[in-house]
N, C-alpha and C. Protein backbone atom coordinates (compact mmCIF):
# COMPACT_ATOMS: atom_id res chain seq x y z
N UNK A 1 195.85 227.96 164.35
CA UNK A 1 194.56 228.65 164.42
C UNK A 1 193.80 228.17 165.65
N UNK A 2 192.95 229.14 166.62
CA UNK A 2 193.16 228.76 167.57
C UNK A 2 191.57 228.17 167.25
N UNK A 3 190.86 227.09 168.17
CA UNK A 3 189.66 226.45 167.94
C UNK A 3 188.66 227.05 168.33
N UNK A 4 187.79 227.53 167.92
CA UNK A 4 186.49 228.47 168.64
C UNK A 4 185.73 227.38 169.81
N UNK A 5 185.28 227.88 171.15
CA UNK A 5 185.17 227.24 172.20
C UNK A 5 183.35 227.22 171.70
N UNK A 6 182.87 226.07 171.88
CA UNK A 6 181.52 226.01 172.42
C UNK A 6 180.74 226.28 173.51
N UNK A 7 180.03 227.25 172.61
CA UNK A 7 179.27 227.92 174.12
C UNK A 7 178.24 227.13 174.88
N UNK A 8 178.41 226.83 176.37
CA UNK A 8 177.25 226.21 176.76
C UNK A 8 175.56 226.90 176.28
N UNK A 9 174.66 225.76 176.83
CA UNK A 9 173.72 225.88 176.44
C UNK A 9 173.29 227.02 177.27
N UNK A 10 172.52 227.63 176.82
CA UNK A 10 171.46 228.46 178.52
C UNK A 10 171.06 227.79 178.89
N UNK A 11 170.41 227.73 180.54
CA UNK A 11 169.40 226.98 181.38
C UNK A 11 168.24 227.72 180.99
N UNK A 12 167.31 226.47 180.81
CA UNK A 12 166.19 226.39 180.78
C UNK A 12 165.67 227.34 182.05
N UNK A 13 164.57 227.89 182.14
CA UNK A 13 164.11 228.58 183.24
C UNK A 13 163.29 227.95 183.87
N UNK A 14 163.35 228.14 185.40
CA UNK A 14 162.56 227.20 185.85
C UNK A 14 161.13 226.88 185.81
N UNK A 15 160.20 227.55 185.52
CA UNK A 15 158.65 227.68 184.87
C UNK A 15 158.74 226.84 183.68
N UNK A 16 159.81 227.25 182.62
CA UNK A 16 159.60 226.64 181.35
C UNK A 16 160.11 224.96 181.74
N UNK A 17 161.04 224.89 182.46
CA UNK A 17 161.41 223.31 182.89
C UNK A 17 160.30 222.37 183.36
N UNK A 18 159.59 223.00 184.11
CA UNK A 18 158.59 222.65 185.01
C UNK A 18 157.21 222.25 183.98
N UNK A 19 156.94 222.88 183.17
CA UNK A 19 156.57 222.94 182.44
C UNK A 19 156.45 221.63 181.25
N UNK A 20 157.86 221.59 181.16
CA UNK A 20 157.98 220.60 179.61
C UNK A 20 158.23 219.13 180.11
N UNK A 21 158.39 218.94 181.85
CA UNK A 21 158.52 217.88 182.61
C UNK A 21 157.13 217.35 182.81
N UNK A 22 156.40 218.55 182.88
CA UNK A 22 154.56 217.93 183.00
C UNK A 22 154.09 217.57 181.75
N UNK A 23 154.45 218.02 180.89
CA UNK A 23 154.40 217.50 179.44
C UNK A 23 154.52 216.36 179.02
N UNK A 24 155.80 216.02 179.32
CA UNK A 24 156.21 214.55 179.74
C UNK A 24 156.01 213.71 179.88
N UNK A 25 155.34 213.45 181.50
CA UNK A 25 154.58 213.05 182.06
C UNK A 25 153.05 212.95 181.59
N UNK A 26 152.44 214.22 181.50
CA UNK A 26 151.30 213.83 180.99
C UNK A 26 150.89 213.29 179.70
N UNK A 27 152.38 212.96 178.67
CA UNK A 27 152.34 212.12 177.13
C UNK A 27 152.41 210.44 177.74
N UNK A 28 153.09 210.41 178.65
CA UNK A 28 153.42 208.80 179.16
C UNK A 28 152.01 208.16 180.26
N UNK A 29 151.16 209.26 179.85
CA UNK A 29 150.44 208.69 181.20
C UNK A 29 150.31 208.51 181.97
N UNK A 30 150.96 209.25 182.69
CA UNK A 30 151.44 209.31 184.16
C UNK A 30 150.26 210.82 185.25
N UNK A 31 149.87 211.67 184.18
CA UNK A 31 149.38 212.73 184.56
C UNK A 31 148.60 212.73 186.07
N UNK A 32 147.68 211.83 186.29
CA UNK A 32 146.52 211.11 186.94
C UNK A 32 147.14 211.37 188.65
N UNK A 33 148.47 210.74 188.37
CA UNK A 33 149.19 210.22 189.56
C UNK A 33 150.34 211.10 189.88
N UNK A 34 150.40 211.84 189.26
CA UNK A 34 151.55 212.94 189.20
C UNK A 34 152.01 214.50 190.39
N UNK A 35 152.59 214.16 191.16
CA UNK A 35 153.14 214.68 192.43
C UNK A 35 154.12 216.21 191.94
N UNK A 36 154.11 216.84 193.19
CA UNK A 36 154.89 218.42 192.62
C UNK A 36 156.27 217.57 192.87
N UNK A 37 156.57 215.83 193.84
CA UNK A 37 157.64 215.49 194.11
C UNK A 37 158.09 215.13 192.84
N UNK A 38 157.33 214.89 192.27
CA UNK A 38 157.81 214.25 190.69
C UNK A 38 158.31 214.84 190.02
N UNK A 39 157.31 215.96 189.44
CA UNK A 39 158.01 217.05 188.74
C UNK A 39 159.26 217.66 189.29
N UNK A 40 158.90 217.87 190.57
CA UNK A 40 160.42 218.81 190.63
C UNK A 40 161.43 217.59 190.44
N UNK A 41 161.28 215.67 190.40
CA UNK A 41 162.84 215.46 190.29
C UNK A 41 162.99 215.27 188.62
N UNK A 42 161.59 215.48 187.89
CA UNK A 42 161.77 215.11 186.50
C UNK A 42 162.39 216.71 185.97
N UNK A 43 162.20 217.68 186.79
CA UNK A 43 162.57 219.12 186.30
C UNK A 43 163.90 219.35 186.54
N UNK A 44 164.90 218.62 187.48
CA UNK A 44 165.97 218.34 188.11
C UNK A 44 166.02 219.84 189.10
N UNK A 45 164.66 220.23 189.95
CA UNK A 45 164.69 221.44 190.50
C UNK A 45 164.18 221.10 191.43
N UNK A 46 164.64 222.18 192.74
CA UNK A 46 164.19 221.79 194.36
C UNK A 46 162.77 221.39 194.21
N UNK A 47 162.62 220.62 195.35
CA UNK A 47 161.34 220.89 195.43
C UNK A 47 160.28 222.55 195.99
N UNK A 48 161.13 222.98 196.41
CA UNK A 48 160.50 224.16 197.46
C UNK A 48 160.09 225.30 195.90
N UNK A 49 161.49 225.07 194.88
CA UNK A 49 161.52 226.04 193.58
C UNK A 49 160.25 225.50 193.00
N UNK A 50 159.67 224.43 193.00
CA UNK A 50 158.87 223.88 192.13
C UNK A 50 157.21 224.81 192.94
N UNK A 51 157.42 224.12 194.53
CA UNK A 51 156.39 225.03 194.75
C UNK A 51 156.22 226.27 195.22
N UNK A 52 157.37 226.95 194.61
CA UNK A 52 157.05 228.53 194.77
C UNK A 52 156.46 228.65 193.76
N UNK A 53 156.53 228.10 192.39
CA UNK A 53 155.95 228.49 191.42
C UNK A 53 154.41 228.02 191.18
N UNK A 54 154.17 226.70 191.67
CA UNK A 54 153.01 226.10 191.22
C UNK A 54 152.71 225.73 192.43
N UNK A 55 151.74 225.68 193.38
CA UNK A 55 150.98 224.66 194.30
C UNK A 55 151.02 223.42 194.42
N UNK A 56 150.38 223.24 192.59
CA UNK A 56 149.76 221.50 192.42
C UNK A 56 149.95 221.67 191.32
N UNK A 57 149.74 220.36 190.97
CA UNK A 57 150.32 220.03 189.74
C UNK A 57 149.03 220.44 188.59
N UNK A 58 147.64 220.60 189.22
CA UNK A 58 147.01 221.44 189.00
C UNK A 58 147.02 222.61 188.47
N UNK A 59 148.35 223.31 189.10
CA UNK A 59 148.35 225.04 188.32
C UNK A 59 149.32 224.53 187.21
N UNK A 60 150.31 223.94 186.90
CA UNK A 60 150.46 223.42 186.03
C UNK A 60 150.25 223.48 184.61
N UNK A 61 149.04 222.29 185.43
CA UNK A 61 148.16 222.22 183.67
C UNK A 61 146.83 223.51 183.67
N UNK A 62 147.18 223.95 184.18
CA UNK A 62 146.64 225.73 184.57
C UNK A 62 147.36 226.63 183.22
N UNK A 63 148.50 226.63 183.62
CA UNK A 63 149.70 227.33 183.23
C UNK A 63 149.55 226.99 181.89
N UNK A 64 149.77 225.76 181.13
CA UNK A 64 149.65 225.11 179.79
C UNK A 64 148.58 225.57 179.07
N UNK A 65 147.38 225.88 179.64
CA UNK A 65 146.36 226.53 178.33
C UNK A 65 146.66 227.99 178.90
N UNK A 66 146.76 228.41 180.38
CA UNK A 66 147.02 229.85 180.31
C UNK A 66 147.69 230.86 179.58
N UNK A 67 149.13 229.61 179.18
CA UNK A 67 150.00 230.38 178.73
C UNK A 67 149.53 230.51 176.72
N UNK A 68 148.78 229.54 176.37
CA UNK A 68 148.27 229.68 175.18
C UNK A 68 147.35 231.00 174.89
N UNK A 69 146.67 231.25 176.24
CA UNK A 69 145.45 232.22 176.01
C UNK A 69 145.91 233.42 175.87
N UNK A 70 147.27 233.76 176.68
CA UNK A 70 147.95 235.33 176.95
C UNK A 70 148.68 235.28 175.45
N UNK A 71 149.35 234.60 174.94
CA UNK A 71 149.98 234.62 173.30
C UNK A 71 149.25 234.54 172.45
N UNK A 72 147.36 234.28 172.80
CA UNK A 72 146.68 234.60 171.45
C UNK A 72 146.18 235.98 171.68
N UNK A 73 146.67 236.69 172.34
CA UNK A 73 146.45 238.00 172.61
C UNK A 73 147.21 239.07 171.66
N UNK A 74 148.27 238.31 171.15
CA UNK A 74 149.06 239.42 170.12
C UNK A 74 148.44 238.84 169.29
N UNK A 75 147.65 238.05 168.54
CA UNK A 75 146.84 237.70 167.02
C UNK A 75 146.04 238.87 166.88
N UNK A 76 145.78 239.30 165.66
CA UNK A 76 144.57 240.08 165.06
C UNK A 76 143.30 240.07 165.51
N UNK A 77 142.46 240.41 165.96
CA UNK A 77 141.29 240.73 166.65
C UNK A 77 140.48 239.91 165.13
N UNK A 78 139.78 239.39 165.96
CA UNK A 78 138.68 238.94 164.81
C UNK A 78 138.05 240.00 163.93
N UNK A 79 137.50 239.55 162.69
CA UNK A 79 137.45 240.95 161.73
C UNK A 79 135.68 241.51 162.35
N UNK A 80 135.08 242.27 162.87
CA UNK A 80 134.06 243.08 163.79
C UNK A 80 133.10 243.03 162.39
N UNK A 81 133.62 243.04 160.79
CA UNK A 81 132.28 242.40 160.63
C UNK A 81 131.38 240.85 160.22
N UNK A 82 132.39 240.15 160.72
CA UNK A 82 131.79 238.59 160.89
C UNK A 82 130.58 238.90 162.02
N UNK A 83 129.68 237.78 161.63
CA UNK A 83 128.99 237.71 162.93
C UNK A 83 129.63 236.51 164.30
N UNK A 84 128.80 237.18 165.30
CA UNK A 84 129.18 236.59 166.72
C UNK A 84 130.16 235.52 167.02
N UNK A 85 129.36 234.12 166.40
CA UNK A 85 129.49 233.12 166.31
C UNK A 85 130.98 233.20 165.49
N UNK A 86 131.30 233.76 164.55
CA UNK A 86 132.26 233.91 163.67
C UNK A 86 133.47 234.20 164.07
N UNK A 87 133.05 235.45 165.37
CA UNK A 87 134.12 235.86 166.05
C UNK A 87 134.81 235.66 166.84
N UNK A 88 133.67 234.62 167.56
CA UNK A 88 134.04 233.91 168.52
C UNK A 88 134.82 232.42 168.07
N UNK A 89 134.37 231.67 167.18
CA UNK A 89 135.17 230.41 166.47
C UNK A 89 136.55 231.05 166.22
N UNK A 90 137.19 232.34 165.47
CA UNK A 90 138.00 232.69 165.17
C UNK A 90 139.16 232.99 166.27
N UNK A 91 138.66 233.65 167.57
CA UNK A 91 139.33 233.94 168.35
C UNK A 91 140.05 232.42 169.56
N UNK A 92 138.62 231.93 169.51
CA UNK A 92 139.17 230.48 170.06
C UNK A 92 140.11 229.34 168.85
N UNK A 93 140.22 229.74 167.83
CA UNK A 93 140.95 228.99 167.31
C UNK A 93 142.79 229.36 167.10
N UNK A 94 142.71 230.82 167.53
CA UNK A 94 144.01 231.48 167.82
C UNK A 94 144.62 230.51 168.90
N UNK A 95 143.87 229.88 170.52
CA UNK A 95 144.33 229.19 171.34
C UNK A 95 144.29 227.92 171.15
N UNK A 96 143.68 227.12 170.11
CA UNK A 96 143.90 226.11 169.94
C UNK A 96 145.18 225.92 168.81
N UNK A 97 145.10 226.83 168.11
CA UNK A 97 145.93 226.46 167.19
C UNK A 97 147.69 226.79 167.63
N UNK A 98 147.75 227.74 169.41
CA UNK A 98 149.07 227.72 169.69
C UNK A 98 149.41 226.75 170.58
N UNK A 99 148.35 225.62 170.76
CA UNK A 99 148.56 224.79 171.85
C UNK A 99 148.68 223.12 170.83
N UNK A 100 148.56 223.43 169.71
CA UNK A 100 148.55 222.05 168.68
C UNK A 100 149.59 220.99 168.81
N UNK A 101 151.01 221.15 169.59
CA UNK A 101 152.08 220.35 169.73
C UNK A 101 151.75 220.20 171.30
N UNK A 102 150.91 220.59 171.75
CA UNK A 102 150.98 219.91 173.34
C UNK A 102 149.21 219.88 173.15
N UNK A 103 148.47 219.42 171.94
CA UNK A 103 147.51 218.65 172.11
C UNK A 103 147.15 217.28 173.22
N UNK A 104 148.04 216.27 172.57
CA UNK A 104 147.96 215.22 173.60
C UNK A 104 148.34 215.76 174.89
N UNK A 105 149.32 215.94 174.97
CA UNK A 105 149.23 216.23 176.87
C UNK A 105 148.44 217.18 177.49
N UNK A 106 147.97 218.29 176.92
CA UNK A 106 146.81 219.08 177.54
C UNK A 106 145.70 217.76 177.49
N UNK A 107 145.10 217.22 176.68
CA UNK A 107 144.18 216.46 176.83
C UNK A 107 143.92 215.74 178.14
N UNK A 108 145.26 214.88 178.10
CA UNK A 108 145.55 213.96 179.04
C UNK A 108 145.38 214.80 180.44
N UNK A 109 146.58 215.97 180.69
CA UNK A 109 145.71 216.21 182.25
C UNK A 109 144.27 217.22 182.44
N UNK A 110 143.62 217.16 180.91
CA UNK A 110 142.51 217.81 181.84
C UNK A 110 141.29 216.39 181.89
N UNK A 111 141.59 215.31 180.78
CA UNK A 111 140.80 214.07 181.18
C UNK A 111 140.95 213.98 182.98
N UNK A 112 142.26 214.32 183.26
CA UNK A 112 142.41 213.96 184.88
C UNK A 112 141.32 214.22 186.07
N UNK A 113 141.10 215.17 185.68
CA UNK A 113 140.44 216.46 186.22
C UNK A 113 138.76 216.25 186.44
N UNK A 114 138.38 215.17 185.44
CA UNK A 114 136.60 215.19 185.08
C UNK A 114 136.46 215.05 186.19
N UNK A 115 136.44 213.66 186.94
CA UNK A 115 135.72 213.64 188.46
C UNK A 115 136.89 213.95 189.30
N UNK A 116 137.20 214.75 189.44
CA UNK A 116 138.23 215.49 190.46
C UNK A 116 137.85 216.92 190.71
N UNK A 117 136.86 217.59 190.91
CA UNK A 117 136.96 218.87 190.83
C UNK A 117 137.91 219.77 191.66
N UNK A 118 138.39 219.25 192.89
CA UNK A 118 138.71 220.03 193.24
C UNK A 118 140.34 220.10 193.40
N UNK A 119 140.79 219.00 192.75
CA UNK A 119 142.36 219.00 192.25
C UNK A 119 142.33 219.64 190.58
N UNK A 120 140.95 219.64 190.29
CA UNK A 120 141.09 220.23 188.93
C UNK A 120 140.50 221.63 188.67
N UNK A 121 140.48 221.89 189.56
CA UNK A 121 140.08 223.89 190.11
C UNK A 121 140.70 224.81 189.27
N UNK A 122 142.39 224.47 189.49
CA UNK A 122 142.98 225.61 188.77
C UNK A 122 143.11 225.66 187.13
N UNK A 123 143.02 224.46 186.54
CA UNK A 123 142.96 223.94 185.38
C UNK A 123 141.59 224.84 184.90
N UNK A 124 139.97 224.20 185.60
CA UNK A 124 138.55 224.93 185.10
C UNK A 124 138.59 226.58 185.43
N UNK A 125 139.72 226.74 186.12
CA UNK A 125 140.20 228.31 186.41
C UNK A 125 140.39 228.72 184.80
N UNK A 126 140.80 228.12 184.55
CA UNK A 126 141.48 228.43 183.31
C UNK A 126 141.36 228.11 182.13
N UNK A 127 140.07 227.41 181.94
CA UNK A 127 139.29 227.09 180.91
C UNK A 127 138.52 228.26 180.78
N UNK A 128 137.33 229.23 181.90
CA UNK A 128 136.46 229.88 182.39
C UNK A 128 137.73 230.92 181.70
N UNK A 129 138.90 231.33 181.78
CA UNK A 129 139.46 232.71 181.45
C UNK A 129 139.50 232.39 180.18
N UNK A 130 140.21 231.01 179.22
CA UNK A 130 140.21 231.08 177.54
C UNK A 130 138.60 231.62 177.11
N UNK A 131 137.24 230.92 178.01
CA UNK A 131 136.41 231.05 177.64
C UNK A 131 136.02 233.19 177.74
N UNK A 132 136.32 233.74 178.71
CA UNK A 132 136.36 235.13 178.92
C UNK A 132 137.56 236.25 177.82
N UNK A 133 138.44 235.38 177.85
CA UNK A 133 139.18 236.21 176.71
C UNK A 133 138.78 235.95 175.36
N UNK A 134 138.11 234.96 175.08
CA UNK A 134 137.71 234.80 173.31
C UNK A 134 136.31 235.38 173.29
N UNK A 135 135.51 235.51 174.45
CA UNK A 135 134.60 237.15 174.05
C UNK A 135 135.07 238.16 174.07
N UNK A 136 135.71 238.35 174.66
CA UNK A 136 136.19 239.84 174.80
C UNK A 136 136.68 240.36 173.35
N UNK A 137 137.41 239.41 172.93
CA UNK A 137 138.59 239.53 171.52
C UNK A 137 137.42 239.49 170.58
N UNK A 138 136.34 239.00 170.63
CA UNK A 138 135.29 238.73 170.03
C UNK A 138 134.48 239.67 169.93
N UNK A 139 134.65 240.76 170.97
CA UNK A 139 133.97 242.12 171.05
C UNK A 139 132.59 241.57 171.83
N UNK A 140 132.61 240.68 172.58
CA UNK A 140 131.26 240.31 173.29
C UNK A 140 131.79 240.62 174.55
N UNK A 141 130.67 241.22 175.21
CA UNK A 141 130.95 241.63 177.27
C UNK A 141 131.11 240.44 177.61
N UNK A 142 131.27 240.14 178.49
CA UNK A 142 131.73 239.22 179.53
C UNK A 142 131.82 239.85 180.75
N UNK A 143 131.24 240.94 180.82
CA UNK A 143 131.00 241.62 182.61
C UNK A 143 129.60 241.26 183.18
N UNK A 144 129.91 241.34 183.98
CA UNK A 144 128.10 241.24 184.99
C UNK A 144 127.65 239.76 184.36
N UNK A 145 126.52 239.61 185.30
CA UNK A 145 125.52 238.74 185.16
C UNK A 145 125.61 238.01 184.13
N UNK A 146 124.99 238.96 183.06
CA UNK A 146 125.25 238.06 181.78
C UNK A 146 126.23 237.68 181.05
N UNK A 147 127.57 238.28 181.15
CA UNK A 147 129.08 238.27 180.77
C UNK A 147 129.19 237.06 181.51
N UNK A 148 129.03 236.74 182.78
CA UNK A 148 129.02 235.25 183.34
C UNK A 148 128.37 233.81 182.73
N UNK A 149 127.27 234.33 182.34
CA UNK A 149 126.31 233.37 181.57
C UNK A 149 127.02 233.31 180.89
N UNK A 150 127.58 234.20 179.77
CA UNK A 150 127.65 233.77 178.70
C UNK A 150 129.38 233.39 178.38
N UNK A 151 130.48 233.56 179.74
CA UNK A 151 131.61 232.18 180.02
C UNK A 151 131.14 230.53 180.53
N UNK A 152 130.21 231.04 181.35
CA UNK A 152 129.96 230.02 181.37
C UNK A 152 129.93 228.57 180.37
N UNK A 153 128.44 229.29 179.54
CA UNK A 153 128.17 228.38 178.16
C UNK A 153 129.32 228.26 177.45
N UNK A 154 130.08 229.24 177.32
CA UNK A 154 131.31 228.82 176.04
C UNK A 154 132.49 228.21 176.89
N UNK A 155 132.62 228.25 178.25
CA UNK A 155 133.36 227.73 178.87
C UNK A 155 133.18 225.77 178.71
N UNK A 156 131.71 225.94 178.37
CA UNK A 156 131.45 224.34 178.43
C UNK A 156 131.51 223.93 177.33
N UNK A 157 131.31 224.26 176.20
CA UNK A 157 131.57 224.71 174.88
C UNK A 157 132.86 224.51 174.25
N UNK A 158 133.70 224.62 175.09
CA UNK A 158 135.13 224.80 174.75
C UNK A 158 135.75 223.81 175.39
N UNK A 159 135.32 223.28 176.57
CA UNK A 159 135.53 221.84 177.51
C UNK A 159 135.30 220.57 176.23
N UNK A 160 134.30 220.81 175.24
CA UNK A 160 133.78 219.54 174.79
C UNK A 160 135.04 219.54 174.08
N UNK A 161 135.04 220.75 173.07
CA UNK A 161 135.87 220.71 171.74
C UNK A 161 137.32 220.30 172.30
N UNK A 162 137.91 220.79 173.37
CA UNK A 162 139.26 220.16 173.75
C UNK A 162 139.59 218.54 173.64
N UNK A 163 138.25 217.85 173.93
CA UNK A 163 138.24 216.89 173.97
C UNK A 163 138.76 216.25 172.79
N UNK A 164 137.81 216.89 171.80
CA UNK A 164 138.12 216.36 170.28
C UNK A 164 139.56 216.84 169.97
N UNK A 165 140.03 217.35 170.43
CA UNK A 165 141.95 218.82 169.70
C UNK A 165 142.55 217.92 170.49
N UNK A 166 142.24 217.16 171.61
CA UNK A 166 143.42 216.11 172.13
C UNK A 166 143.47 214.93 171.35
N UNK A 167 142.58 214.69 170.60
CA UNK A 167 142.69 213.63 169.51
C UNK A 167 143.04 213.40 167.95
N UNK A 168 142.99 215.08 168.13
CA UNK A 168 143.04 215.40 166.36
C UNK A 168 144.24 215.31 165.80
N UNK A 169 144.40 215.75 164.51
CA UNK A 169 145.96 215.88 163.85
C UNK A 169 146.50 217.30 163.37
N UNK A 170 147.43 217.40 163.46
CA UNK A 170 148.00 218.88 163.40
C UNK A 170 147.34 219.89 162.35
N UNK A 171 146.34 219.39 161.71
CA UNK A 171 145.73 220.22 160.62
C UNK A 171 144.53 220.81 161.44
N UNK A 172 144.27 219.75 162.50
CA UNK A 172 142.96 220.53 163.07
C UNK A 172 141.85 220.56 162.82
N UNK A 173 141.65 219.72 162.01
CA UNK A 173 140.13 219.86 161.26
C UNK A 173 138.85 219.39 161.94
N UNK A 174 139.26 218.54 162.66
CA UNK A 174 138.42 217.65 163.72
C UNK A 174 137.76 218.89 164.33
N UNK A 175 138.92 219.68 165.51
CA UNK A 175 138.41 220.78 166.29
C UNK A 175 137.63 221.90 165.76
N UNK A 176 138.52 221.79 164.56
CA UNK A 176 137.10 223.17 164.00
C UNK A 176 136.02 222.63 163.32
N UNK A 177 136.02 221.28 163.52
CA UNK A 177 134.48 221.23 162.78
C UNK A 177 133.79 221.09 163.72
N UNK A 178 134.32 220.48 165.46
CA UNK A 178 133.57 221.04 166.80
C UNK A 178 133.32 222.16 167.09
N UNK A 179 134.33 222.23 166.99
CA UNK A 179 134.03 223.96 167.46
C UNK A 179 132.87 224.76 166.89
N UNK A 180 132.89 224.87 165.42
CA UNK A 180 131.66 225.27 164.69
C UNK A 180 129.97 224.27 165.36
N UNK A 181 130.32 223.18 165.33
CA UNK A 181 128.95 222.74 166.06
C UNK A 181 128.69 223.13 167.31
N UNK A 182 129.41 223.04 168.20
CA UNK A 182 129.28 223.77 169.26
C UNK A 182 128.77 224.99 169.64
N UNK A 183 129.17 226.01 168.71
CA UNK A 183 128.97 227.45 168.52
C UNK A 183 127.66 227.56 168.45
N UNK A 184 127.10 226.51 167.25
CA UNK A 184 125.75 226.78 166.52
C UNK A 184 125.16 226.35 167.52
N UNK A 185 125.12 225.12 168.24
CA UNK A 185 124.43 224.94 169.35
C UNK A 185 124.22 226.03 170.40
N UNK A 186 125.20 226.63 170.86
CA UNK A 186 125.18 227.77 172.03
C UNK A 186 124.52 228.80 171.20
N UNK A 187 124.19 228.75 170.17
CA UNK A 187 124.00 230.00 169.11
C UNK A 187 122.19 230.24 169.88
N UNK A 188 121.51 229.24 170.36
CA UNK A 188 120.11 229.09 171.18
C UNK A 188 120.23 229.86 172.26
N UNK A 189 121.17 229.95 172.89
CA UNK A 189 121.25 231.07 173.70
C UNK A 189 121.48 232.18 173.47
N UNK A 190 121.76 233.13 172.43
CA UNK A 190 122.35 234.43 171.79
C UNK A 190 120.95 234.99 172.26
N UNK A 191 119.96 234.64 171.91
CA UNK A 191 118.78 236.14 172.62
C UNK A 191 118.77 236.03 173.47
N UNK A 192 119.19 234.91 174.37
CA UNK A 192 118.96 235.22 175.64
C UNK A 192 120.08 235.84 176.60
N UNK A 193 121.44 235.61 175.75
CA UNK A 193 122.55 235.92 176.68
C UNK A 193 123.19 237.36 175.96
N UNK A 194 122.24 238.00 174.69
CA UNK A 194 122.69 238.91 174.04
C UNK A 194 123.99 238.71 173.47
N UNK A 195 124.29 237.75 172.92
CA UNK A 195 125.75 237.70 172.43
C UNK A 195 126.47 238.86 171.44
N UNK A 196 124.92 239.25 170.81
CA UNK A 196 125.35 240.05 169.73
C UNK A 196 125.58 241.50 170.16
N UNK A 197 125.63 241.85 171.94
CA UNK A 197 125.93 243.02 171.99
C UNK A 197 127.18 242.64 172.71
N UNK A 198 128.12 244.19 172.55
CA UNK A 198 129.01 244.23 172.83
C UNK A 198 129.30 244.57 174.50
N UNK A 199 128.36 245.06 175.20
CA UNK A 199 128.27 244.95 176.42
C UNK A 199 127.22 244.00 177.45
């Protein structure tokens, strides 16, 4: 009888390699100090492949909540008759809750980032869009003037609570009991930033 052959593995793709190497790195503590030379030899990929894809190690940890924010996009729309605040806790907890096994290392490289602004650009790039897509999903504008204001505030809003989801435990409870304070706090701005309309 003849022996059935084992199939190799697939290769990893290079985004997703790149990816789970910054992961890595940013669980060991290393994030701070962390080079595209690094990654690409911890990814076992050129260097040139590494920065066609990413710049800095910056887009990176860009990429890591980005890629959380575009997959809470197939979740259920928050239910339209909660209020604001409701809709908005609900929709941001779709991205926290797909990013819960790379808690610690998201933490770690956006701690990197506090007094760094401008190695930590693409990262607050990308805080400012979770913060723009969980109104939107929320049924709140986020265009013009006040659609700005009001990423802004939840953009900062959502900076604190990460803080706490890099520390928490897989149940999460920590973050959503930030998150809810947070909300209520920004909730002082709703007449002024109109939260409760949809444009």
């Amino acid at each position: 009888m003849a022996t059935k052959k084992k199939s190799a593995p697939l290769p990893v793709p290079p985004r997703e390699a790149i990816i789970a190497a910054a992961l890595k790195i940013a669980d060991d503590g290393g994030w701070r100090a962390a080079t595209l030379r690094e990654l690409s030899e911890a990814a076992a990929l050129p260097f040139a492949e590494v920065y066609g894809l990413f710049e800095t190690p910056g887009h990176v940890a860009a990429a890591v909540l980005g890629d959380a924010v575009t997959a809470a996009m197939d979740e259920v729309l928050p239910d339209a008759s909660l209020s604001p605040k409701d809709r908005i806790f609900d929709a941001a907890m779709n991205v926290f809750d797909g990013l819960k096994d790379r808690r610690t290392a998201l933490g770690a490289m956006l701690a990197a980032y506090r007094l760094r602004p401008i190695a930590g650009a693409p990262a607050l790039g990308a805080l400012a869009r979770f913060a723009r897509v969980t109104l939107e999903r929320a049924g709140i504008g986020a265009g013009g003037a006040a659609g700005a204001a009001r990423i802004a505030v939840l953009a900062r809003a959502l900076s604190l609570v990460l803080g706490v989801f890099a520390e928490d435990d897989a149940g999460l409870s920590r973050t959503m009991a930030a998150l809810d304070t947070r909300l209520r706090e920004a909730e002082r701005w709703a007449k002024r930033l109109g939260w409760s309309d949809p444009a």
